[in-house]
C-alpha atoms as a PDB file:
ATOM      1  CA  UNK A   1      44.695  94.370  40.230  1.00  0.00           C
ATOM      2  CA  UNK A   2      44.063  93.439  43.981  1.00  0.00           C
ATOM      3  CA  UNK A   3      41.031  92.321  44.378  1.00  0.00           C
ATOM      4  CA  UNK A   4      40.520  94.060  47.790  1.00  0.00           C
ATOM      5  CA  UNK A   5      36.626  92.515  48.175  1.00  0.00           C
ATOM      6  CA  UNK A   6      37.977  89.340  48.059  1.00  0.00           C
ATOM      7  CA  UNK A   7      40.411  88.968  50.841  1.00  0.00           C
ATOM      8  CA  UNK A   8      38.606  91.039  53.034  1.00  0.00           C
ATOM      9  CA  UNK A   9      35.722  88.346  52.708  1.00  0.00           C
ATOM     10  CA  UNK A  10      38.176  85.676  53.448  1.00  0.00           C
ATOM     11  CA  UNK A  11      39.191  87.563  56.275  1.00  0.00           C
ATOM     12  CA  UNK A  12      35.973  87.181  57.694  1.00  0.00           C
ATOM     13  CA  UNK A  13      34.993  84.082  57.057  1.00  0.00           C
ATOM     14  CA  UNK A  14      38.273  82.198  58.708  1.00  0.00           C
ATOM     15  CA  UNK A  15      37.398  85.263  61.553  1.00  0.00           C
ATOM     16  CA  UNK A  16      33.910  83.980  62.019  1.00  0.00           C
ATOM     17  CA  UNK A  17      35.105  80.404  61.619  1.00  0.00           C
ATOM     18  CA  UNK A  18      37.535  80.885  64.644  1.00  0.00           C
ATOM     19  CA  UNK A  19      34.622  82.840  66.928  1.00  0.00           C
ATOM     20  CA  UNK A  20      32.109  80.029  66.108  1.00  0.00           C
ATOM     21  CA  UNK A  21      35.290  77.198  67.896  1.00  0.00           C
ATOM     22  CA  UNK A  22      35.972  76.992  71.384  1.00  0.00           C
ATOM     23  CA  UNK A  23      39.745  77.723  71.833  1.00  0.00           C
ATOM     24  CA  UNK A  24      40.309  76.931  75.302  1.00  0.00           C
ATOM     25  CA  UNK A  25      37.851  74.261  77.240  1.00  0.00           C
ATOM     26  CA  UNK A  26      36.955  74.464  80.533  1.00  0.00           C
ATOM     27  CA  UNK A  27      36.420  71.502  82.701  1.00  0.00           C
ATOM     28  CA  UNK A  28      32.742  71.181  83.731  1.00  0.00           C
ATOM     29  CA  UNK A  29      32.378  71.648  87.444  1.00  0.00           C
ATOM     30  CA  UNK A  30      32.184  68.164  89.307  1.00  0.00           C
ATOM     31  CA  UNK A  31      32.390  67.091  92.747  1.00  0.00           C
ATOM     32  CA  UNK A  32      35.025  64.454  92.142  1.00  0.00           C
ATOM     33  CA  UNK A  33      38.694  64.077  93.897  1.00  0.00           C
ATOM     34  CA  UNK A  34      41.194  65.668  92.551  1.00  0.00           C
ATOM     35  CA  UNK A  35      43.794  63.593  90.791  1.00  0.00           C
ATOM     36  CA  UNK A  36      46.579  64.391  92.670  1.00  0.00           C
ATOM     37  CA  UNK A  37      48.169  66.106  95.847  1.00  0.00           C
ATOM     38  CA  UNK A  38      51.335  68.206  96.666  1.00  0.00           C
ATOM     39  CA  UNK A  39      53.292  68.879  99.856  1.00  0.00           C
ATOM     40  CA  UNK A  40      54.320  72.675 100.137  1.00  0.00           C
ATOM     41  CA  UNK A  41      56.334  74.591 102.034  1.00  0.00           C
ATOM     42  CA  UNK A  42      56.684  78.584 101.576  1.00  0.00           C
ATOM     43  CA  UNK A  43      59.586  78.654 102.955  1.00  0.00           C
ATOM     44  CA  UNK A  44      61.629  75.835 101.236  1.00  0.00           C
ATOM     45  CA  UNK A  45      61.936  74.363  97.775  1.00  0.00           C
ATOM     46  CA  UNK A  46      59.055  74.018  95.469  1.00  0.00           C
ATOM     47  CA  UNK A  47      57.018  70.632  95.651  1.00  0.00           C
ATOM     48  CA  UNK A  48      58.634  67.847  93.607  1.00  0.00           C
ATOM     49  CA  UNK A  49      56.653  64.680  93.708  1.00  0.00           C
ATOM     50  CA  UNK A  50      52.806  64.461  93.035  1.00  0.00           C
ATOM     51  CA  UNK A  51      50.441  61.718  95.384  1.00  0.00           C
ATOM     52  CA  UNK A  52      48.076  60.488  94.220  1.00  0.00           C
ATOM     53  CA  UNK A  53      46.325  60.230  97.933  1.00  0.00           C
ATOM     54  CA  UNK A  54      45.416  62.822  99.940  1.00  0.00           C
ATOM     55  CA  UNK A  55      46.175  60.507 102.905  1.00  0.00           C
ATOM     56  CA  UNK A  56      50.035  60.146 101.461  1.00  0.00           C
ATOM     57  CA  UNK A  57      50.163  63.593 101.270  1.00  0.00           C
ATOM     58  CA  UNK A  58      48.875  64.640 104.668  1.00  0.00           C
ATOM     59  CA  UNK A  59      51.675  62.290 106.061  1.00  0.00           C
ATOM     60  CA  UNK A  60      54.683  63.308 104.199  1.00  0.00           C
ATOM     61  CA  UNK A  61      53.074  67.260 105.084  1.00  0.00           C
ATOM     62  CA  UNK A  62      53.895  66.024 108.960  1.00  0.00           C
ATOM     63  CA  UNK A  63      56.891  64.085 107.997  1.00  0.00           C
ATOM     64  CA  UNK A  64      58.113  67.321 106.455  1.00  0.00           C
ATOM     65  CA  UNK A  65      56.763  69.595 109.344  1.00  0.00           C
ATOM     66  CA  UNK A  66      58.518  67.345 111.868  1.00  0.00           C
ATOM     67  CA  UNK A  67      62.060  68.242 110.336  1.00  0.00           C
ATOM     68  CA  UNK A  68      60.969  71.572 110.148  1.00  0.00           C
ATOM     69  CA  UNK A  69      59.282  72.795 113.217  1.00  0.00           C
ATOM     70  CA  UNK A  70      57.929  76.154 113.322  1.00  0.00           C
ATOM     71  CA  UNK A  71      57.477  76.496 109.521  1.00  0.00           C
ATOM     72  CA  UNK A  72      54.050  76.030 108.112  1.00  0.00           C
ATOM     73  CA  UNK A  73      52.980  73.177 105.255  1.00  0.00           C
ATOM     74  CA  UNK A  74      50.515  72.824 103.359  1.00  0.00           C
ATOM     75  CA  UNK A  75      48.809  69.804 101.335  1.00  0.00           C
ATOM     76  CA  UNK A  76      47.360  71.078  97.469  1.00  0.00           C
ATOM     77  CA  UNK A  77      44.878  69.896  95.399  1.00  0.00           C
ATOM     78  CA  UNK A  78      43.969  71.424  91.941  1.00  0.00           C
ATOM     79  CA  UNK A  79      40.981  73.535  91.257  1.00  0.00           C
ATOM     80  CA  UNK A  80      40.540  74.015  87.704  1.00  0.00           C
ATOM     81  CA  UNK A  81      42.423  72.683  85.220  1.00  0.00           C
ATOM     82  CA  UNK A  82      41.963  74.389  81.838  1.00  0.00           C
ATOM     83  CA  UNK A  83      43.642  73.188  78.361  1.00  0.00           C
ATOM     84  CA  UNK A  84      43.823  74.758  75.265  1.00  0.00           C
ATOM     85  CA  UNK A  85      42.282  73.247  72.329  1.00  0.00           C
ATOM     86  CA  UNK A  86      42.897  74.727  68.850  1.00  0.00           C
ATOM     87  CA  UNK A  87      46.361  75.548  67.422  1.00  0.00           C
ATOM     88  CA  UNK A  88      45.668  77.290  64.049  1.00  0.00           C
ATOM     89  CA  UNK A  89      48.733  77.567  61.363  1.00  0.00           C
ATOM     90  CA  UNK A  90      48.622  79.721  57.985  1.00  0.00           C
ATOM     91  CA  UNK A  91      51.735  79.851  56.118  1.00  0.00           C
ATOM     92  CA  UNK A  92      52.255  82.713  53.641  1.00  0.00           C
ATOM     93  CA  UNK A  93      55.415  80.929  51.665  1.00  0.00           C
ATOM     94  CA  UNK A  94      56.430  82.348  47.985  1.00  0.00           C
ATOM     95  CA  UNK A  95      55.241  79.500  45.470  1.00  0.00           C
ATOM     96  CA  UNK A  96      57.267  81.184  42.709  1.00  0.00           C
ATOM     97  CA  UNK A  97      60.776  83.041  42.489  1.00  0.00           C
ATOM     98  CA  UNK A  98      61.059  86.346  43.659  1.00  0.00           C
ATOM     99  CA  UNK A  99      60.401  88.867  40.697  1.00  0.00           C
ATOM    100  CA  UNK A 100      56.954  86.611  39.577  1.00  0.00           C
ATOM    101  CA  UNK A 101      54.434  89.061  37.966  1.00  0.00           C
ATOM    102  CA  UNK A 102      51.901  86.382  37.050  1.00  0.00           C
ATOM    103  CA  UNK A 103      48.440  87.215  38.319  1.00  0.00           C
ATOM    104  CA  UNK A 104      48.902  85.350  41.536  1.00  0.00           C
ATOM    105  CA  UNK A 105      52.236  86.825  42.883  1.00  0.00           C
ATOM    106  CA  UNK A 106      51.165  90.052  41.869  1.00  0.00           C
ATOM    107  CA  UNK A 107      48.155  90.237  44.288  1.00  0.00           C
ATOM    108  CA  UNK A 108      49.384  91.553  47.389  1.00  0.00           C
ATOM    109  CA  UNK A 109      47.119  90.604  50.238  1.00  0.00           C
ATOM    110  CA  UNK A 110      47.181  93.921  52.092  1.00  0.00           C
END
């Protein structure tokens, strides 16, 4: 017999369990520099090196305007950065052969 009470109370607990956990984190807001820099141009190809100073940056952003007069650059910094934390895994794989009726294969969990 399925014992209905059951998993629906397991349900709930690993459900509370995964409210009560932060899954993604947020860095606090500090006034700090960013960590690095990136030279971009709308109209060409996507930025391909990072600096790591915004004084690096600012000159390769008139290097680059130089060879491209007319177009607009721009030097980025990062705003946010946000990471996830929590990767959760359940697997649901057969113990016994297919065709088991012992009482633990024959409790379907839905």
């Amino acid at each position: 017999m399925i014992d209905f009470a059951n998993i629906a109370l397991t349900r709930l607990i690993r459900l509370r369990r995964l409210m009560a956990e932060p899954v993604v984190d947020v860095t606090p807001e500090v006034e700090q520099a960013p960590p690095f820099f990136m030279v971009w141009r709308p109209s060409g190809k996507p930025p391909m090196k990072c600096h790591t100073a915004r004084d690096v940056a600012e000159g390769e952003a008139e290097r680059v305007a130089r060879l491209n007069p007319g177009h607009d650059v721009f030097v980025l910094a990062p705003a946010t950065r946000v990471r996830a934390q929590m990767v959760e895994r359940e697997d649901f794989g057969q113990a016994h052969p297919l065709g088991c009726l012992c009482p633990t294969c024959d409790q379907i969990p839905f």
